[in-house]
C-alpha atoms as a PDB file:
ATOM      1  CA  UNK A   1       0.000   0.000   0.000  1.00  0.00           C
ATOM      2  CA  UNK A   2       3.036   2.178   0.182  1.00  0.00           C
ATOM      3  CA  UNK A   3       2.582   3.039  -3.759  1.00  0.00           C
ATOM      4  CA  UNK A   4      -1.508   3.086  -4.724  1.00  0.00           C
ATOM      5  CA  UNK A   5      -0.657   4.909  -8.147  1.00  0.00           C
ATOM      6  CA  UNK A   6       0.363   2.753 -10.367  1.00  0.00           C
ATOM      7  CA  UNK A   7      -0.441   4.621 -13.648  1.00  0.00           C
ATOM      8  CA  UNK A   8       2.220   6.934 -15.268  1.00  0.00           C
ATOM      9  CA  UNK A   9       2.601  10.234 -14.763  1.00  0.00           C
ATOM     10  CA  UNK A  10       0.896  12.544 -17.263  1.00  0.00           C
ATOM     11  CA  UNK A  11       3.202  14.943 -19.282  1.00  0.00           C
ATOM     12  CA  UNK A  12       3.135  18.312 -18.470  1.00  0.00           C
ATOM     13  CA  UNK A  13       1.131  20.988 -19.396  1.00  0.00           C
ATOM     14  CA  UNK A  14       2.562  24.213 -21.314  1.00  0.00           C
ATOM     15  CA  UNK A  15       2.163  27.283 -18.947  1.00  0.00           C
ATOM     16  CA  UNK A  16      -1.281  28.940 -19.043  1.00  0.00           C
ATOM     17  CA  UNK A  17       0.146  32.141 -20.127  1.00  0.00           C
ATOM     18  CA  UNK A  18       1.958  30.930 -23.087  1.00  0.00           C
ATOM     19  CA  UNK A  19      -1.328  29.370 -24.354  1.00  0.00           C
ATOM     20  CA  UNK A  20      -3.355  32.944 -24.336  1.00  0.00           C
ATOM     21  CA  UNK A  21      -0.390  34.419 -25.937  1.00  0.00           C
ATOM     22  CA  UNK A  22      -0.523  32.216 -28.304  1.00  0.00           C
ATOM     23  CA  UNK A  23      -4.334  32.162 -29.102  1.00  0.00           C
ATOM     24  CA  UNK A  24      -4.770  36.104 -28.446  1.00  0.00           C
ATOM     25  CA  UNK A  25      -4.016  38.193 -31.494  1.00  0.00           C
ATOM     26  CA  UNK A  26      -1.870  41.176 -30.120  1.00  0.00           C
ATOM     27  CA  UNK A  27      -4.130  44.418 -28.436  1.00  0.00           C
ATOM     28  CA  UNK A  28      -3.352  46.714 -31.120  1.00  0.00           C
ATOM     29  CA  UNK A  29      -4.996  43.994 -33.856  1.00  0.00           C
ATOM     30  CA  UNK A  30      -7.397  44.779 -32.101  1.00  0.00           C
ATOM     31  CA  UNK A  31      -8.040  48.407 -31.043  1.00  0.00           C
ATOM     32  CA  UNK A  32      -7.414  49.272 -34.642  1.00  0.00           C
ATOM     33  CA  UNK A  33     -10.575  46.900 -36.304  1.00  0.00           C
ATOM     34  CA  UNK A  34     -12.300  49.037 -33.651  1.00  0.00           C
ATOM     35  CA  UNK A  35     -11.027  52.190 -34.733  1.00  0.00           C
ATOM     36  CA  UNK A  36     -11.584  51.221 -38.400  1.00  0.00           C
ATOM     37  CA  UNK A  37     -15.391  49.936 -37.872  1.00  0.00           C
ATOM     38  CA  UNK A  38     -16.149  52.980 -35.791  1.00  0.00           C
ATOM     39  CA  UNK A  39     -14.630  55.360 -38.900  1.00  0.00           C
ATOM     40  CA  UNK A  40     -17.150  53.276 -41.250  1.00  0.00           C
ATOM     41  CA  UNK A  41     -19.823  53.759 -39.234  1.00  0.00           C
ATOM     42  CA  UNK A  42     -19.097  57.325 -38.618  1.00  0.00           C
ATOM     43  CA  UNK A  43     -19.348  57.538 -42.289  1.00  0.00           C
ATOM     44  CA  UNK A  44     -21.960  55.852 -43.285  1.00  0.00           C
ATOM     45  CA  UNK A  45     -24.128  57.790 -40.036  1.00  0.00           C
ATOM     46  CA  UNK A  46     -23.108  61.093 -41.932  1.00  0.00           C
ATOM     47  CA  UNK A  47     -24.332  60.391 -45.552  1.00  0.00           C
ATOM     48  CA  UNK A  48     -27.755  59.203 -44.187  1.00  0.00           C
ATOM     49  CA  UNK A  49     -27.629  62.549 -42.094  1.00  0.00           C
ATOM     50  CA  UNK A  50     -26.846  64.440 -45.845  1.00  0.00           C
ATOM     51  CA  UNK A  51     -29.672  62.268 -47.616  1.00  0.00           C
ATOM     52  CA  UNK A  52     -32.001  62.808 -44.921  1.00  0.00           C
ATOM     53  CA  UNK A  53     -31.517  66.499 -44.807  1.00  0.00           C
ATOM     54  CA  UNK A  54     -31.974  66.679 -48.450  1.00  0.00           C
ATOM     55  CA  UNK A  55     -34.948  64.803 -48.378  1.00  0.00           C
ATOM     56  CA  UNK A  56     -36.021  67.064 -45.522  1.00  0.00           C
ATOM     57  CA  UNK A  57     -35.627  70.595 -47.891  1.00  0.00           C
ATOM     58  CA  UNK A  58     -37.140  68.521 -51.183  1.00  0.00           C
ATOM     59  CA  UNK A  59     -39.973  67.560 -48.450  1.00  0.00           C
ATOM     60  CA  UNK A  60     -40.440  71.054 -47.364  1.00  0.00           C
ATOM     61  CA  UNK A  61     -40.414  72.587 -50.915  1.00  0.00           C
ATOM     62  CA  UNK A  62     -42.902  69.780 -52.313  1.00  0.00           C
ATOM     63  CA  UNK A  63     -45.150  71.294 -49.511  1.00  0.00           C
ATOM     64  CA  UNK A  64     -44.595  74.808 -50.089  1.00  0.00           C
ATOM     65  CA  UNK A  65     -45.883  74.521 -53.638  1.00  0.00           C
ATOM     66  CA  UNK A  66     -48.984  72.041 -52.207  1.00  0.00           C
ATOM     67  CA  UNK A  67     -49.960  74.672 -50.039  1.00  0.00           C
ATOM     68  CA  UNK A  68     -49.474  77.618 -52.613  1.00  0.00           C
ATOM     69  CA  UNK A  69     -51.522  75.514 -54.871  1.00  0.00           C
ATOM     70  CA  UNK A  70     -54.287  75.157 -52.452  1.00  0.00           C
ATOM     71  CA  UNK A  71     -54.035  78.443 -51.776  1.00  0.00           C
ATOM     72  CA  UNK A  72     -54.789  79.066 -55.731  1.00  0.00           C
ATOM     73  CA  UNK A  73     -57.770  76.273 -55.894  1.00  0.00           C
ATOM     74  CA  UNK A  74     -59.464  77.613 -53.282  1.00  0.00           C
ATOM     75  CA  UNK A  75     -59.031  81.003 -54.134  1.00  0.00           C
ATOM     76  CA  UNK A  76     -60.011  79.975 -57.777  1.00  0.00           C
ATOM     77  CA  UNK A  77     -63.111  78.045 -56.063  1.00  0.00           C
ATOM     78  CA  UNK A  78     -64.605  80.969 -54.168  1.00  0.00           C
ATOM     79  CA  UNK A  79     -64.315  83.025 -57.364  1.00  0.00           C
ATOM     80  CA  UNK A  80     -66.077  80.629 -58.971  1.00  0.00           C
ATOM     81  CA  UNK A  81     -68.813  80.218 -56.248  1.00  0.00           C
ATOM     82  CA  UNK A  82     -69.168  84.457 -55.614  1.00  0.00           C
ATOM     83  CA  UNK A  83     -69.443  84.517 -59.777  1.00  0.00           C
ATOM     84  CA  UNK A  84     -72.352  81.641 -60.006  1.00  0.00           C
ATOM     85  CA  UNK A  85     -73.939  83.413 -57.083  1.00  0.00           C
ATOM     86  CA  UNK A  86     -74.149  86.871 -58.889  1.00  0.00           C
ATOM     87  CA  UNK A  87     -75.181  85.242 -61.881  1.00  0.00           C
ATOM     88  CA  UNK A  88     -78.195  83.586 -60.064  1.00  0.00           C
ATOM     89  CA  UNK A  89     -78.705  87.094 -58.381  1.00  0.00           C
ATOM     90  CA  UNK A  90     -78.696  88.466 -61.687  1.00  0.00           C
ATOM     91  CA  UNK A  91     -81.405  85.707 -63.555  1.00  0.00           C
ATOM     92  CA  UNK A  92     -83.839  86.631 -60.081  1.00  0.00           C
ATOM     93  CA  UNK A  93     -83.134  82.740 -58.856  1.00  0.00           C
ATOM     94  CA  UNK A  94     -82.056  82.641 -54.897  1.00  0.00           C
ATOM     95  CA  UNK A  95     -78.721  80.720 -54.466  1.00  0.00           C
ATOM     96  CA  UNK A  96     -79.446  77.415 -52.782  1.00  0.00           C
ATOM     97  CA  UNK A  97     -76.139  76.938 -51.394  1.00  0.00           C
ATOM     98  CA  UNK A  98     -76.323  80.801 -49.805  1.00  0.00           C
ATOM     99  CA  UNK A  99     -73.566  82.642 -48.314  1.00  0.00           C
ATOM    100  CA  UNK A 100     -73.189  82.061 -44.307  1.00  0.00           C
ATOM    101  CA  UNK A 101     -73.717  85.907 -43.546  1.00  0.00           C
ATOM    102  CA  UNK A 102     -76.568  86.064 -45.993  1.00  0.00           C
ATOM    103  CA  UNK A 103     -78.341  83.041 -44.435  1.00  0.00           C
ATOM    104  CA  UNK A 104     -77.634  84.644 -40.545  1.00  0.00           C
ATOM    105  CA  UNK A 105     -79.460  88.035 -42.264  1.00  0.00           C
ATOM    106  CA  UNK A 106     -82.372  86.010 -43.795  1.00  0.00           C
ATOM    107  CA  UNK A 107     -82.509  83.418 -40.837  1.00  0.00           C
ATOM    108  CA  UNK A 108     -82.357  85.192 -36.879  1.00  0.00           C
ATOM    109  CA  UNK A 109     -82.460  81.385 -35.973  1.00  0.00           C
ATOM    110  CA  UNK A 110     -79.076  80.592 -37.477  1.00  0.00           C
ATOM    111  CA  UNK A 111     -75.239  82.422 -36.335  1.00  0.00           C
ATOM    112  CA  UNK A 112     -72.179  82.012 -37.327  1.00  0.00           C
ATOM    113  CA  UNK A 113     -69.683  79.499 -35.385  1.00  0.00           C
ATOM    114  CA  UNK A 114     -66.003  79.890 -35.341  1.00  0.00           C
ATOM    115  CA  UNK A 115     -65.204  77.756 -38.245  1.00  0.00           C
ATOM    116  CA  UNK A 116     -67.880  79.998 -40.037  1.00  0.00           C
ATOM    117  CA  UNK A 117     -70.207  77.459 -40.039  1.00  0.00           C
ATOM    118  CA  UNK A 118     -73.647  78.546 -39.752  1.00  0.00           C
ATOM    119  CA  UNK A 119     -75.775  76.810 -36.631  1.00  0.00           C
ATOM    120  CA  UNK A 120     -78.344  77.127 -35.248  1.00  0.00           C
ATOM    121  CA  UNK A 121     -79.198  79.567 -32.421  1.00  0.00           C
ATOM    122  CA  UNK A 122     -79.230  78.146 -28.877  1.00  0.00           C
ATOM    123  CA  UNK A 123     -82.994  77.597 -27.782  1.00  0.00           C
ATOM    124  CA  UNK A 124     -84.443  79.334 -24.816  1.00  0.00           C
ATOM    125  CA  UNK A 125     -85.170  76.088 -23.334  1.00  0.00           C
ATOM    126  CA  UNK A 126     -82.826  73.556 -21.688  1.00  0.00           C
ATOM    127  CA  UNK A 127     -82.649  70.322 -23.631  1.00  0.00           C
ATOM    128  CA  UNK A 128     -80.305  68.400 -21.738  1.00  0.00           C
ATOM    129  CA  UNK A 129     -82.411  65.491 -22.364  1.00  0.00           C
ATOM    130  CA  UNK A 130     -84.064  64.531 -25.730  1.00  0.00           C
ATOM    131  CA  UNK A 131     -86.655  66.910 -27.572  1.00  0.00           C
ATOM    132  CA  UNK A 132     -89.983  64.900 -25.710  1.00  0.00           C
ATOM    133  CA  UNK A 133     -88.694  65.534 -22.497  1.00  0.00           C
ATOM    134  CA  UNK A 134     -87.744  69.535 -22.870  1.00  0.00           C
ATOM    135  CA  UNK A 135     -91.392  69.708 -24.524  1.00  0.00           C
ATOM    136  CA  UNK A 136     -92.718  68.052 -21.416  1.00  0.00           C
ATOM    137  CA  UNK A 137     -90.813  70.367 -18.798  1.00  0.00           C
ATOM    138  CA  UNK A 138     -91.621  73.551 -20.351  1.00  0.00           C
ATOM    139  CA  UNK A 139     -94.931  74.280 -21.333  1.00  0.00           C
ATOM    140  CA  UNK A 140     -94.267  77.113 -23.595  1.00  0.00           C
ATOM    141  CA  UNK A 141     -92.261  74.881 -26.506  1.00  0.00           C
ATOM    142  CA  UNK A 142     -94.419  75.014 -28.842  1.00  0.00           C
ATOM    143  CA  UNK A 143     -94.623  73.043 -32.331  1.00  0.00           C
ATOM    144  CA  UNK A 144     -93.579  75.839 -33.809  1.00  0.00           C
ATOM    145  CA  UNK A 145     -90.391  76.584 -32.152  1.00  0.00           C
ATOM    146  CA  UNK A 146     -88.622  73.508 -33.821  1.00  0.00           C
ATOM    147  CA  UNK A 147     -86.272  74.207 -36.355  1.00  0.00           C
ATOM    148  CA  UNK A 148     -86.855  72.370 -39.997  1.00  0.00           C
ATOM    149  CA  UNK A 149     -83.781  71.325 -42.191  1.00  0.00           C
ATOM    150  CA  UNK A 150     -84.542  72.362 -45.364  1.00  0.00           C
ATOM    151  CA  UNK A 151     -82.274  70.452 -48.355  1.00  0.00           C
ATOM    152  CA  UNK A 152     -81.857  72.165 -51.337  1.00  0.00           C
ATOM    153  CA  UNK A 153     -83.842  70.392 -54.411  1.00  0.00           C
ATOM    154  CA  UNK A 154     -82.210  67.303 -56.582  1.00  0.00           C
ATOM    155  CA  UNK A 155     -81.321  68.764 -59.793  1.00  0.00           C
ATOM    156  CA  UNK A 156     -82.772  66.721 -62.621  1.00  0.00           C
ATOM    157  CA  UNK A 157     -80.238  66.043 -65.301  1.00  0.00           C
ATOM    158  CA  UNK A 158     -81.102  65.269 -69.111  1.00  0.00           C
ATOM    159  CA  UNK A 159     -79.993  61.814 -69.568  1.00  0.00           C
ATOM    160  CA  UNK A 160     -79.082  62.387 -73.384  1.00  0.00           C
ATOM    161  CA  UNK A 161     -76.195  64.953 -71.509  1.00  0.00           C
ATOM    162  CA  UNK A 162     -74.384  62.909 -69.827  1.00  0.00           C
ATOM    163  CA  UNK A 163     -70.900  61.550 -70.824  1.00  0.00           C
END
């Protein structure tokens, strides 16, 4: 029992250092990829910034010219509408589609809201709840009172005009 191991001895192992050495490429390998990736990167992150910012001006002079060309159309549209409305004016017809401040003058049920939208006046009358139940609180509603919607006519077109 003096000797229990029996089996050879196993060789040696190289030191533990010289193994990294060998398998680690040197620091300066390394810090230079880095340096290198970083300057691609920094260059590629600048010509997206230039594209971008030229997209950014085309972008804001595509919008420019939208909005001048609204500005045209719907300058060009209320021409056109103030020219069919004298023209209607001057053949004694009443313009169906009516100016918002000439409806308030012909209407004192109707004002003007902030959009220039005309509306209807507030009632007297609270009617919090539905039209039954205000009519029910208050006496004094009468049938009368209620406001009608009045649509302008269909206009009947000639079938043989059509494209």
């Amino acid at each position: 029992m003096a000797d229990s191991d029996s089996s050879p001895p196993l060789p040696k192992a190289a030191p533990l250092s010289l193994q990294k050495k060998e398998n680690i490429p040197p620091i300066g390998t390394k810090i230079a990829d880095l340096q290198s990736w970083r300057s691609k990167l920094d260059t590629q992150v600048k010509t997206y910034r230039d594209e971008l910012s030229e997209l950014k001006k085309s972008l804001n002079v595509e919008v420019d010219q939208l909005r001048s060309e609204f500005q045209e159309l719907r300058t060009t549209l209320q021409q056109q509408q103030d020219d069919v409305s004298s023209s209607l004016r001057t053949l004694g017809l009443q313009d169906v589609s009516g100016d918002p401040k000439d409806a308030q003058a012909q209407d004192p049920k109707v004002e003007d809201n902030q959009d220039g939208l005309v509306l209807p006046r507030q009632m007297d009358y609270d009617v919090s709840g539905d039209a039954k139940d205000a009519q029910a609180q208050d006496p004094k509603v009468e049938e009368d009172d209620k406001e009608e919607l009045v649509l302008p006519k269909k206009l009947e077109y000639d079938e043989g005009s059509e494209n």
